[in-house]
C-alpha atoms as a PDB file:
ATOM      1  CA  UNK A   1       0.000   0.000   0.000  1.00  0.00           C
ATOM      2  CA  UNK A   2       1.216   3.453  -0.768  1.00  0.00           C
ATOM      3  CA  UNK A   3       1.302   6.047   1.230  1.00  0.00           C
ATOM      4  CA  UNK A   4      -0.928   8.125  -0.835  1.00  0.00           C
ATOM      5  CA  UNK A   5      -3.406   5.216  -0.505  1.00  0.00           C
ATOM      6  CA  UNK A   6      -2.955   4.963   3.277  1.00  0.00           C
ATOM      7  CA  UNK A   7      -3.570   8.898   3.576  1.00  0.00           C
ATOM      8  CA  UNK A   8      -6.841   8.083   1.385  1.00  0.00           C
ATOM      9  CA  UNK A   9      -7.757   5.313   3.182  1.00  0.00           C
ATOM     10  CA  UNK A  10      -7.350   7.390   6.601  1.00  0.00           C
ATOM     11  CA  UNK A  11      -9.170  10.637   5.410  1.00  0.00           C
ATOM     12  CA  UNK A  12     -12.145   8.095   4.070  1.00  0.00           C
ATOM     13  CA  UNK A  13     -12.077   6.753   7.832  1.00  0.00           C
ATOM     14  CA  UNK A  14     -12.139  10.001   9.205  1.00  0.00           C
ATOM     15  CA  UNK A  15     -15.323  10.937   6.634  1.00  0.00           C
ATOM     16  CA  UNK A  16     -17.373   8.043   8.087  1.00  0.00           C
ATOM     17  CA  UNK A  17     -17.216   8.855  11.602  1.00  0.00           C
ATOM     18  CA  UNK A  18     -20.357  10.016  13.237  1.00  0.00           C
ATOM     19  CA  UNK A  19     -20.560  13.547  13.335  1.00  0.00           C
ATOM     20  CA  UNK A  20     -22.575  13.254  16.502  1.00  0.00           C
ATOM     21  CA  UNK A  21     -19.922  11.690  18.709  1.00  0.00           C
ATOM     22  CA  UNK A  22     -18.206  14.493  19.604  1.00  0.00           C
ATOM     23  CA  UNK A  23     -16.112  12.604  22.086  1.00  0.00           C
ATOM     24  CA  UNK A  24     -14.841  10.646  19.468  1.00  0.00           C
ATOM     25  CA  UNK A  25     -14.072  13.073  16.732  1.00  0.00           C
ATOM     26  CA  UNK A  26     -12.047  15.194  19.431  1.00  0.00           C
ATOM     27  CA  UNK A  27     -10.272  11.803  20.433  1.00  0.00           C
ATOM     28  CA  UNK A  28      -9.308  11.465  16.174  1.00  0.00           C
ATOM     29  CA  UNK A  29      -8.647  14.810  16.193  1.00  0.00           C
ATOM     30  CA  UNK A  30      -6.358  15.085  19.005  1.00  0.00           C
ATOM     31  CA  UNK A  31      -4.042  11.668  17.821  1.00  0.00           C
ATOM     32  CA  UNK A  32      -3.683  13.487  14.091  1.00  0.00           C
ATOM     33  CA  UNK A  33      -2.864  16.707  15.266  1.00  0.00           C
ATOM     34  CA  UNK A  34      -0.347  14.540  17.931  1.00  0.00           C
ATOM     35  CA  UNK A  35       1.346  12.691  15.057  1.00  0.00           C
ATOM     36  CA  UNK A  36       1.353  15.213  12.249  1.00  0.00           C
ATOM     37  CA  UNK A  37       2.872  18.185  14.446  1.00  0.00           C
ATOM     38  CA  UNK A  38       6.803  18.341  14.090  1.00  0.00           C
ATOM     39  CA  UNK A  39       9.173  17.914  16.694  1.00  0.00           C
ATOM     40  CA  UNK A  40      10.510  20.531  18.347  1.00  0.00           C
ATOM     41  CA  UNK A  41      14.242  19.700  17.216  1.00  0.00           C
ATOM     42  CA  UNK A  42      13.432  19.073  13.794  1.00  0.00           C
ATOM     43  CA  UNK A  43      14.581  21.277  11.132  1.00  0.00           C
ATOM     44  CA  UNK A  44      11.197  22.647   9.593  1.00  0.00           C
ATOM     45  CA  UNK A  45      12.285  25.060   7.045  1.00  0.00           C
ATOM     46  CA  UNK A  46      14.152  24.469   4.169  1.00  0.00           C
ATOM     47  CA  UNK A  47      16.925  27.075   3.490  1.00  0.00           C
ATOM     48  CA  UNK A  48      15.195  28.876   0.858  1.00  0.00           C
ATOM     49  CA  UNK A  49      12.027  29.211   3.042  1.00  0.00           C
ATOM     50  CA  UNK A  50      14.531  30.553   5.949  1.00  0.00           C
ATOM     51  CA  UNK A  51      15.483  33.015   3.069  1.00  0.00           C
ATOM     52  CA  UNK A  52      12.633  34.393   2.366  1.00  0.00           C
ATOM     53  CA  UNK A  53      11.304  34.688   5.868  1.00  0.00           C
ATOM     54  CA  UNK A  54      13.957  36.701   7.116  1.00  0.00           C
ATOM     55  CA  UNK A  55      13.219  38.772   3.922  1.00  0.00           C
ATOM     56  CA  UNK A  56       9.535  39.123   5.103  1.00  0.00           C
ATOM     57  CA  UNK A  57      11.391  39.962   8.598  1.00  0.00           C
ATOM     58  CA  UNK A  58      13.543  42.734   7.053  1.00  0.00           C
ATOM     59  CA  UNK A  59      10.706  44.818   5.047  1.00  0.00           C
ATOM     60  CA  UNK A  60       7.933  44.238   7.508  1.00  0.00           C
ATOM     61  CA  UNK A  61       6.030  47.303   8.056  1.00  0.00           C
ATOM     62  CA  UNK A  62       7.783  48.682   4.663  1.00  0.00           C
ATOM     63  CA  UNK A  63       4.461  49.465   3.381  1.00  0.00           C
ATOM     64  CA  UNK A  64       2.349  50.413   6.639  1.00  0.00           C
ATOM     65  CA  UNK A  65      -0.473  52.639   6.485  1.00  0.00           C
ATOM     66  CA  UNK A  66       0.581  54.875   9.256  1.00  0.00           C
ATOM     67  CA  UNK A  67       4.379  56.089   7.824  1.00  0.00           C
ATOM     68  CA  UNK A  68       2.784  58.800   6.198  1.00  0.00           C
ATOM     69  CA  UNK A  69      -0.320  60.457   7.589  1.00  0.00           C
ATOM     70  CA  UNK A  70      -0.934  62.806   4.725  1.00  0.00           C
ATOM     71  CA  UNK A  71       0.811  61.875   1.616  1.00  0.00           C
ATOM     72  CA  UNK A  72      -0.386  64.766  -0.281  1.00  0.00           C
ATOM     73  CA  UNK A  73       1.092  67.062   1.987  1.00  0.00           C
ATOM     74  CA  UNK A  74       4.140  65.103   2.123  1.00  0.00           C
ATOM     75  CA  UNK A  75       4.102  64.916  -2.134  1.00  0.00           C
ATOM     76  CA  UNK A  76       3.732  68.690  -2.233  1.00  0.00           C
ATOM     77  CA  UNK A  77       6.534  69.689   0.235  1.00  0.00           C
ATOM     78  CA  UNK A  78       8.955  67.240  -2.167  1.00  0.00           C
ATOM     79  CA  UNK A  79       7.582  69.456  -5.319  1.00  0.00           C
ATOM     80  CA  UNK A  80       8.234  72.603  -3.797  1.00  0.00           C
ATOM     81  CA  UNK A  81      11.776  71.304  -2.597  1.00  0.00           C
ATOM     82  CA  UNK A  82      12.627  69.733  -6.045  1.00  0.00           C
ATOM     83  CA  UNK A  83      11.119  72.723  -8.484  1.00  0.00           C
ATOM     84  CA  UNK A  84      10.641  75.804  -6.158  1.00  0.00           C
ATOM     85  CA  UNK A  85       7.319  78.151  -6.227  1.00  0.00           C
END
């Protein structure tokens, strides 16, 4: 059996449990989440997602609302610096 067949087989499982047993969909619930969550010393990211997180790191905020409260204001100050009155 494959794996992809043994993660159909699993999510089919998971489809034919009664909806009303809630104790039983939180017990499923709880053992996926247990075996599909990484372990804490595992490497998660690959190098080129490391990349381009600390990326994300370096220009966050780059582009916030608040750096500029009036833009206009701020475009016509550069006009007068740049071509005078």
């Amino acid at each position: 059996m494959t794996v992809r067949e043994m993660k159909n087989d699993m999510v089919h499982m998971i489809n034919q449990m009664d909806d009303s047993s809630e104790e039983k969909v939180k017990d499923m619930w709880l053992y996926v989440r247990q075996i599909v969550k990484p372990a804490e010393n595992e490497e998660v990211l690959t190098p080129d997602q490391k990349r381009r997180l600390e990326l994300v790191d370096k220009l966050c905020g780059a582009f916030s609302a608040c750096q500029t409260v009036d833009f206009k204001k701020d475009k016509e100050e550069y006009l007068l610096e740049k071509y005078g009155q």
